[in-house]
N, C-alpha and C. Protein backbone atom coordinates (compact mmCIF):
# COMPACT_ATOMS: atom_id res chain seq x y z
N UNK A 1 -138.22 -204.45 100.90
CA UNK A 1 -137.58 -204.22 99.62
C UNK A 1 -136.89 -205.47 99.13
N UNK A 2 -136.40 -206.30 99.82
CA UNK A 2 -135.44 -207.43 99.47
C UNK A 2 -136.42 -208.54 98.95
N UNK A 3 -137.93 -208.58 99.68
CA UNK A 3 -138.62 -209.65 98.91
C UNK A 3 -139.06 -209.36 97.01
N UNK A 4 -138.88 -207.95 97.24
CA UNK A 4 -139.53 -207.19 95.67
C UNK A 4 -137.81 -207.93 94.47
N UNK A 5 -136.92 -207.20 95.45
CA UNK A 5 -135.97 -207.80 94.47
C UNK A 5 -135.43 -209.27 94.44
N UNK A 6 -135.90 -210.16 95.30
CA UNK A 6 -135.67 -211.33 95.12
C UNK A 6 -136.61 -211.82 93.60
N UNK A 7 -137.89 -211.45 93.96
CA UNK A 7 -139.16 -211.67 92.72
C UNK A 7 -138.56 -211.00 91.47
N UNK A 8 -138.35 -209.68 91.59
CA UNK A 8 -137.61 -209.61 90.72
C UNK A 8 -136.98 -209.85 89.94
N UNK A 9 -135.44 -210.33 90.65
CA UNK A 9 -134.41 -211.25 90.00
C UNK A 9 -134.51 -212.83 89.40
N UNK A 10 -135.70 -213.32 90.26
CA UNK A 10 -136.01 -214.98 89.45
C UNK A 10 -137.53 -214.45 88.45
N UNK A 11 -137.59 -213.53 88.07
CA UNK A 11 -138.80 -213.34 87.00
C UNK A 11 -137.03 -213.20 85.89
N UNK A 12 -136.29 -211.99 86.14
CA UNK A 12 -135.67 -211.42 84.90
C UNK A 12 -134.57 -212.88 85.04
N UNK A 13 -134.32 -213.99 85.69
CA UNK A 13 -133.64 -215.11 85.44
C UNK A 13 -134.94 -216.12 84.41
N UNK A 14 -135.71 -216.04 84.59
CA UNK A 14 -136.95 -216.81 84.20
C UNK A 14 -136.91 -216.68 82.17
N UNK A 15 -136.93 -215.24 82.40
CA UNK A 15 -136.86 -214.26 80.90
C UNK A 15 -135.51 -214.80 80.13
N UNK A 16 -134.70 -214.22 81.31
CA UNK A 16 -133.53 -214.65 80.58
C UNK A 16 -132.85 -215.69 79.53
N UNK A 17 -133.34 -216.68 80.93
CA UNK A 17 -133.14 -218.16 79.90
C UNK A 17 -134.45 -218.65 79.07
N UNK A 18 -135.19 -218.06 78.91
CA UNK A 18 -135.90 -218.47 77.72
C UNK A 18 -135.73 -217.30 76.39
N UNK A 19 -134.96 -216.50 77.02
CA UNK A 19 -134.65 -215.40 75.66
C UNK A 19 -133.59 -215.83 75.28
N UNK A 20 -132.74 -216.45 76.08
CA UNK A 20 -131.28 -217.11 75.55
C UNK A 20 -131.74 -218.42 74.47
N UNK A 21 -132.75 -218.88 74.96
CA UNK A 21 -132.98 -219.69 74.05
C UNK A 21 -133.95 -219.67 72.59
N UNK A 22 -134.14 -218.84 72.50
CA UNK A 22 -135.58 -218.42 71.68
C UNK A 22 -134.52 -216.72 70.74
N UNK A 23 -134.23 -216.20 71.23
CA UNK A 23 -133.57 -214.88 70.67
C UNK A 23 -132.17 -214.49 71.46
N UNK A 24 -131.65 -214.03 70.34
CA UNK A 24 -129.88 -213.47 70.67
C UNK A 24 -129.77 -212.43 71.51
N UNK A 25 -129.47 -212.75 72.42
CA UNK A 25 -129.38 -211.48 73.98
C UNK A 25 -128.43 -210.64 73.72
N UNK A 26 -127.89 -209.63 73.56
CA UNK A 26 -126.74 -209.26 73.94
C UNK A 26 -126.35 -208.70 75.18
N UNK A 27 -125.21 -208.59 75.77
CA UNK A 27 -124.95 -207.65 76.93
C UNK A 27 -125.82 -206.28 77.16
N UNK A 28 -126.10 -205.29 76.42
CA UNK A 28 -127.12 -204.51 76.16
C UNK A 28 -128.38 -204.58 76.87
N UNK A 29 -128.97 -205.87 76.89
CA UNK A 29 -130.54 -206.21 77.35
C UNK A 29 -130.33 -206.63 79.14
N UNK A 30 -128.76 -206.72 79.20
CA UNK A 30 -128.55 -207.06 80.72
C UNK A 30 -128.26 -205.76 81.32
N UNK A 31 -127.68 -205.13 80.85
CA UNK A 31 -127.63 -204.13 81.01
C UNK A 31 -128.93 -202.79 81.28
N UNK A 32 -129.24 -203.02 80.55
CA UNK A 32 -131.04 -202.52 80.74
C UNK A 32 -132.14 -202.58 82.01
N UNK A 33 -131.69 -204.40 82.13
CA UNK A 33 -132.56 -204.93 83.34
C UNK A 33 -131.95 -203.97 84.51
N UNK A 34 -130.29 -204.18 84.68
CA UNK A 34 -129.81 -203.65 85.86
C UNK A 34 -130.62 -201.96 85.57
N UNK A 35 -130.53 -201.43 84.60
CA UNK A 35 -131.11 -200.17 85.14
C UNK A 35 -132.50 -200.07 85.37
N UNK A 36 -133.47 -200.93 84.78
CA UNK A 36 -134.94 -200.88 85.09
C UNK A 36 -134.94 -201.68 86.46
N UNK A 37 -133.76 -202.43 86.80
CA UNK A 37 -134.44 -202.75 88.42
C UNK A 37 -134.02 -201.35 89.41
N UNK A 38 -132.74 -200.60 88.60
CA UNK A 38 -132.44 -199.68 89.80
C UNK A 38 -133.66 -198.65 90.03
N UNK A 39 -134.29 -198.14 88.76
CA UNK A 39 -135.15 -196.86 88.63
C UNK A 39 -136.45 -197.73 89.70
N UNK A 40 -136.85 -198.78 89.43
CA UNK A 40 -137.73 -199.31 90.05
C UNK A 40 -137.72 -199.71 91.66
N UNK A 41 -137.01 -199.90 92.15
CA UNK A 41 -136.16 -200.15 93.55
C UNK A 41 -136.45 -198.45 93.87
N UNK A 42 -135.66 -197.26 92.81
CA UNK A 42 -135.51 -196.49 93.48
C UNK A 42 -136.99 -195.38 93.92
N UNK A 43 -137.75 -196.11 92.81
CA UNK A 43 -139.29 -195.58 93.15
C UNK A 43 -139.88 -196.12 94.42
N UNK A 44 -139.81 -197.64 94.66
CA UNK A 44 -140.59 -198.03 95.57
C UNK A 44 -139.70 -197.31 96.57
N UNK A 45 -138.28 -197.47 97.11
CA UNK A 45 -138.10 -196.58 98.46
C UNK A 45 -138.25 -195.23 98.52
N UNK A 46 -138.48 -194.36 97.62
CA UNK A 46 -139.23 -193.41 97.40
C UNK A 46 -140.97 -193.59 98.35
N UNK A 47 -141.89 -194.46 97.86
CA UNK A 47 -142.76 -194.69 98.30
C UNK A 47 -142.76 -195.44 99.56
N UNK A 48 -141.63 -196.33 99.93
CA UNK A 48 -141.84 -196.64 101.13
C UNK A 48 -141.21 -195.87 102.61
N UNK A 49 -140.60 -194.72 101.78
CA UNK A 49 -140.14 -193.38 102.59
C UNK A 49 -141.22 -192.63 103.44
N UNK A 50 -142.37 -192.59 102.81
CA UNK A 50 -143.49 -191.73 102.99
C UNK A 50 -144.33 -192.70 103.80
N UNK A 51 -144.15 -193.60 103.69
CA UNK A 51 -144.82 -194.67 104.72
C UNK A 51 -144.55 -195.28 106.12
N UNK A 52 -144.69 -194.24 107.13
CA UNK A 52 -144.21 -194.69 108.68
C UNK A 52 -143.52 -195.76 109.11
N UNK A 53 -144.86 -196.63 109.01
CA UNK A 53 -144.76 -198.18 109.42
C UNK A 53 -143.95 -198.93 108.79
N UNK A 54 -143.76 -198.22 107.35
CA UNK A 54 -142.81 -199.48 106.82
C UNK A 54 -141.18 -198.93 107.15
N UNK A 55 -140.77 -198.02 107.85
CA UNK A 55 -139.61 -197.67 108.08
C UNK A 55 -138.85 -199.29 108.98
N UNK A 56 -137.71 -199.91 108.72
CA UNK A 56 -136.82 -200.02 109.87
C UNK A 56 -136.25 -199.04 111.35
C-alpha cells in the first residue's frame, strides 16, 4: 500500500504545481485529492484484504 501512495502523492505533487501555475487552485481541489486518495486507498485494502498472500 505505501508504494501506491507514495506514486500517488508525487503524481498529485506533479499536478499540483503545474495547476498552480497554469490555473487558480483553491483549498477546495486539495481538499478533494485528500478524499479521492482516502476512497482509493480504502478500495485497494478492501481488495488486498481478500488476497492471502498479500496480508502482513
Amino acid at each position: 500500500m505505501l508504494p501506491f501512495s507514495c506514486f500517488f502523492w508525487v503524481t498529485i505533487l506533479i499536478i499540483y504545481r503545474y495547476a498552480r501555475n497554469n490555473l487558480p487552485v483553491s483549498n477546495y481541489f486539495i481538499v478533494y485529492l485528500f478524499l479521492i486518495h482516502d476512497i482509493i486507498k480504502h478500495c485497494f485494502h478492501n481488495i488486498n484484504s481478500r488476497i492471502p498472500y498479500s496480508r502482513n
